[in-house]
Protein backbone atom coordinates (compact mmCIF):
# COMPACT_ATOMS: atom_id res chain seq x y z
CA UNK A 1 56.18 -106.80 -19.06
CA UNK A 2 55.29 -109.96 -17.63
CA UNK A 3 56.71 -113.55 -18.10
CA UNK A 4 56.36 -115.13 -21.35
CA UNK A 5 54.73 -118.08 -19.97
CA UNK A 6 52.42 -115.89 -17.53
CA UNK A 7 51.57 -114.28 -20.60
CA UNK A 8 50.43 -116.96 -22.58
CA UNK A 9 48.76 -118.52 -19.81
CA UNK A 10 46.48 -115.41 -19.06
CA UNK A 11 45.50 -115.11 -22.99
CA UNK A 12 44.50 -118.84 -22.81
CA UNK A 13 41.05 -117.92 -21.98
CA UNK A 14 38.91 -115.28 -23.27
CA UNK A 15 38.13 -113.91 -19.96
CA UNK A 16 40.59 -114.51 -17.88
CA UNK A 17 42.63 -110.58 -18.95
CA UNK A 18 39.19 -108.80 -18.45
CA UNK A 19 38.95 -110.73 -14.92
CA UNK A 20 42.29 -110.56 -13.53
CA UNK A 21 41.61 -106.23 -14.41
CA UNK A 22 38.40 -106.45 -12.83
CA UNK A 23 40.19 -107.86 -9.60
CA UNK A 24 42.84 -105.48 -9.42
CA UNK A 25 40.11 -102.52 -9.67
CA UNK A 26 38.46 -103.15 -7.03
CA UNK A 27 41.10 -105.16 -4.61
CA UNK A 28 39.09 -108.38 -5.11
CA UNK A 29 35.12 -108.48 -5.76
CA UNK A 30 32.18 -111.28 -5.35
CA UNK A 31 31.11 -114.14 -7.97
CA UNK A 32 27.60 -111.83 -8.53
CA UNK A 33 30.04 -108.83 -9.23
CA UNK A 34 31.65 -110.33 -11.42
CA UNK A 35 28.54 -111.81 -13.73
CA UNK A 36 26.98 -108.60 -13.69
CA UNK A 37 29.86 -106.39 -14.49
CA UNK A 38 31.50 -108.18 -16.77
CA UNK A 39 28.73 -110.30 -18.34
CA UNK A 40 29.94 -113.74 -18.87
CA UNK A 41 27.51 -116.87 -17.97
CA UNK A 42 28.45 -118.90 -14.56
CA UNK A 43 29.72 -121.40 -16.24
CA UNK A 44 32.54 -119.89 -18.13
CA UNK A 45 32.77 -117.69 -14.79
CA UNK A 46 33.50 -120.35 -12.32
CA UNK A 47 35.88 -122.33 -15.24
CA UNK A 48 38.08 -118.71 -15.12
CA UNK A 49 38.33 -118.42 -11.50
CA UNK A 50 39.60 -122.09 -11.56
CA UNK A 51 41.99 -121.44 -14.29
CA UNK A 52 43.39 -118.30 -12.29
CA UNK A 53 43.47 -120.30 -8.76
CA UNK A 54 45.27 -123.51 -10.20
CA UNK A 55 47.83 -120.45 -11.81
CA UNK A 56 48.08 -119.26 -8.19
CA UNK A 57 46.56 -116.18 -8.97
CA UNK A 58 44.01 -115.51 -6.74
CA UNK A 59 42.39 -117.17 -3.93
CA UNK A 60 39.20 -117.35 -2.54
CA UNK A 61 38.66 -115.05 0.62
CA UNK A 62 39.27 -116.35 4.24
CA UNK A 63 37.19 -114.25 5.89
CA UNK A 64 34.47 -113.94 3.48
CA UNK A 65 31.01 -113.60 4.99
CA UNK A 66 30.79 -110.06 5.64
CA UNK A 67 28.32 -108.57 1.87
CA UNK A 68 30.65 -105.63 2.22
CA UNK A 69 34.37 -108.24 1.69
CA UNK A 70 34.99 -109.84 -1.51
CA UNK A 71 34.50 -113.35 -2.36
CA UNK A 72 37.92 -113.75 -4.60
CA UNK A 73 41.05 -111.77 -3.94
CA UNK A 74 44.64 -111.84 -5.73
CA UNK A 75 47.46 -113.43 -4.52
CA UNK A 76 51.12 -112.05 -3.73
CA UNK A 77 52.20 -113.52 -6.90
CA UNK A 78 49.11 -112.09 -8.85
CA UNK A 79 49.13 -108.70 -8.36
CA UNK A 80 52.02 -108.10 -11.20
CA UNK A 81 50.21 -110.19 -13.37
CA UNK A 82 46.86 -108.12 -12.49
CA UNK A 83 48.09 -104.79 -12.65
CA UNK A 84 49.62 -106.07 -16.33
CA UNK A 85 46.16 -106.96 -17.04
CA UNK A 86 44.61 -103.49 -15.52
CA UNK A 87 47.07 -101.73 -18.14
CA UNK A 88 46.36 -103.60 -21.38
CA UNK A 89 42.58 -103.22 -21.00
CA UNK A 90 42.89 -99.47 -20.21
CA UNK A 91 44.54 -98.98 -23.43
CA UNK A 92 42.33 -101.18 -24.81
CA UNK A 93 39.44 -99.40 -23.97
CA UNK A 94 41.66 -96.18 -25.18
CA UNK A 95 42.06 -97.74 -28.25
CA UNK A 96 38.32 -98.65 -28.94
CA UNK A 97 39.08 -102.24 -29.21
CA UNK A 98 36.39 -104.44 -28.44
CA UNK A 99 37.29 -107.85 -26.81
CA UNK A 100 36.39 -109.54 -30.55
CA UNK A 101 39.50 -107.26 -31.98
CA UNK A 102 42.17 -109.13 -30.04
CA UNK A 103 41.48 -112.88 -30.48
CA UNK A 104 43.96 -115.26 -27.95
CA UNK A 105 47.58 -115.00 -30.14
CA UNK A 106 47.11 -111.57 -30.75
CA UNK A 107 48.39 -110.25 -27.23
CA UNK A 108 51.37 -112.85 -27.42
CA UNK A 109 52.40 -111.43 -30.82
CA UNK A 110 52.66 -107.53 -30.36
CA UNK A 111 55.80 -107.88 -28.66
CA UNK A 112 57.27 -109.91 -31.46
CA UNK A 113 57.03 -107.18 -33.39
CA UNK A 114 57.33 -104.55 -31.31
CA UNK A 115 60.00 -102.23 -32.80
CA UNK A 116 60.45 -105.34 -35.58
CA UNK A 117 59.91 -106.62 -38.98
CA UNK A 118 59.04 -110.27 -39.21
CA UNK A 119 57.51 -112.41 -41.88
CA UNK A 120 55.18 -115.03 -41.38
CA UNK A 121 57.11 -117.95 -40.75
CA UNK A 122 59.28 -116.39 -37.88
CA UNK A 123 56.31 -115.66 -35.66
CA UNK A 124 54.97 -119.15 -36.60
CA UNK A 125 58.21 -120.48 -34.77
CA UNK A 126 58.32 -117.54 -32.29
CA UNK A 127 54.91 -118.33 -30.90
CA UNK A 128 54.81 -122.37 -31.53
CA UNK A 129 52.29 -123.68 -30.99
CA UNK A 130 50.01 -121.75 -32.93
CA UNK A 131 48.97 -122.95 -36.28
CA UNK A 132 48.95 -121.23 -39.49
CA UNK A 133 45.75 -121.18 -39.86
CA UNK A 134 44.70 -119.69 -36.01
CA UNK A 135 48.17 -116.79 -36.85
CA UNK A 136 46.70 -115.96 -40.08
CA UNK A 137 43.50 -115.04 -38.60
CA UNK A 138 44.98 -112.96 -35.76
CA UNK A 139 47.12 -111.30 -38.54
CA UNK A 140 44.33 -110.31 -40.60
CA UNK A 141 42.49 -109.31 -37.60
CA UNK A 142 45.56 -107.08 -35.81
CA UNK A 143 45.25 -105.58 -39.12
CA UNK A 144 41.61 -104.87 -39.97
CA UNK A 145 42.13 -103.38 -36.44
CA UNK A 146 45.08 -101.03 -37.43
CA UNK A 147 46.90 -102.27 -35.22
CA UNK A 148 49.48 -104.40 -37.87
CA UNK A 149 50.60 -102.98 -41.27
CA UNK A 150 51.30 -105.69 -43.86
CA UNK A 151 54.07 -104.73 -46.41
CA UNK A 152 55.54 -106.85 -49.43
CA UNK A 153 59.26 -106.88 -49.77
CA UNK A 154 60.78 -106.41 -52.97
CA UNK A 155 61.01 -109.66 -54.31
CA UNK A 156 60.10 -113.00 -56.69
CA UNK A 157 57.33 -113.65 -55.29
CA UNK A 158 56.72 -111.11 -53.01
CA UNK A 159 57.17 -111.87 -49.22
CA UNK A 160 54.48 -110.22 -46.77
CA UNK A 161 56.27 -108.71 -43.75
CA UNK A 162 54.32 -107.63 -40.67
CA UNK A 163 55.44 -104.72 -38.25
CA UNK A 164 53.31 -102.95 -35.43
CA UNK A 165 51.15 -99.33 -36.79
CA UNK A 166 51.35 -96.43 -34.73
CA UNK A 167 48.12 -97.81 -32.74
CA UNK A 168 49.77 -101.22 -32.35
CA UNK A 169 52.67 -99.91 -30.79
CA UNK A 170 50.56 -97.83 -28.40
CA UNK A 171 49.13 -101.47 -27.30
CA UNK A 172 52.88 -102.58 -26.71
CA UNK A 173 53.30 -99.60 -24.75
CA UNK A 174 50.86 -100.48 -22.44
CA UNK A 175 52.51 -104.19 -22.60
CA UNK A 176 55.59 -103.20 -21.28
């Protein structure tokens, strides 16, 4: 698994997993690739491929020039965090998980419950800063997915506590 902070950072934007994969695939790959395979506008293209060269993560190409070399490559310090991103969208696609099924805390939170119980006020804290509002959503989402199974303790009132489903820990799987 890879940093806490790395992984955080590379969930921050919706397509910044989906084009760090894309880059390890293919050992780098040009801005036209890129639009066409992966179907984002230019825009919120050339705003990821900032986001990923102010984290260091890639680079644009030296010798670029050439139609057959690619126009953005990874870094040295990239590659984990690429080959990280290869995995989870493998499983992803294993999974039948479409982008829309794993909204930006949901990637952060599988390991906090990975081979856990927690209620809903622990992963509040454990993934600060997300509000209630934005964790409540992902829950309800990790679970319409069945990827999260929601249980009620035994108690006045009853307390919802979250744990992974057998599909969820199959994402964490791929996470480690």
């Amino acid at each position: 698994m890879i940093e806490e902070a790395d992984l955080r950072r590379v969930t921050a934007g919706r397509w910044l997993m989906p084009l760090m994969a894309h880059l390890a695939e293919r050992a780098g790959s040009r801005f036209a690739m890129m639009l066409a395979n992966l179907g984002l506008s230019r825009s919120a293209l050339a705003a990821s491929l900032n986001q990923l060269a102010e984290a260091g993560w890639i680079r644009r190409n030296p010798g670029h020039g050439h139609p057959l070399r690619p126009e953005y490559v990874l870094t040295a310090s990239g590659e984990p965090i690429a080959a990280f991103c290869e995995k989870v969208m493998a499983q992803r696609v294993r999974l039948g998980l479409e982008p829309s099924a794993l909204p930006r805390w949901s990637l952060p939170l599988v390991p906090r419950l990975d081979g856990h119980v927690a209620r809903f006020s622990a992963l509040r804290v454990a993934l600060a800063p997300v509000t209630p509002r934005a964790l409540s959503l992902t829950l309800k989402q990790l679970h319409s997915a069945s990827l999260l199974r929601r249980d009620l303790e035994d108690a006045f009132p009853p307390i919802p506590i979250y744990t992974l489903s057998g599909r969820g820990r199959l994402l964490a799987e791929a996470m480690r």
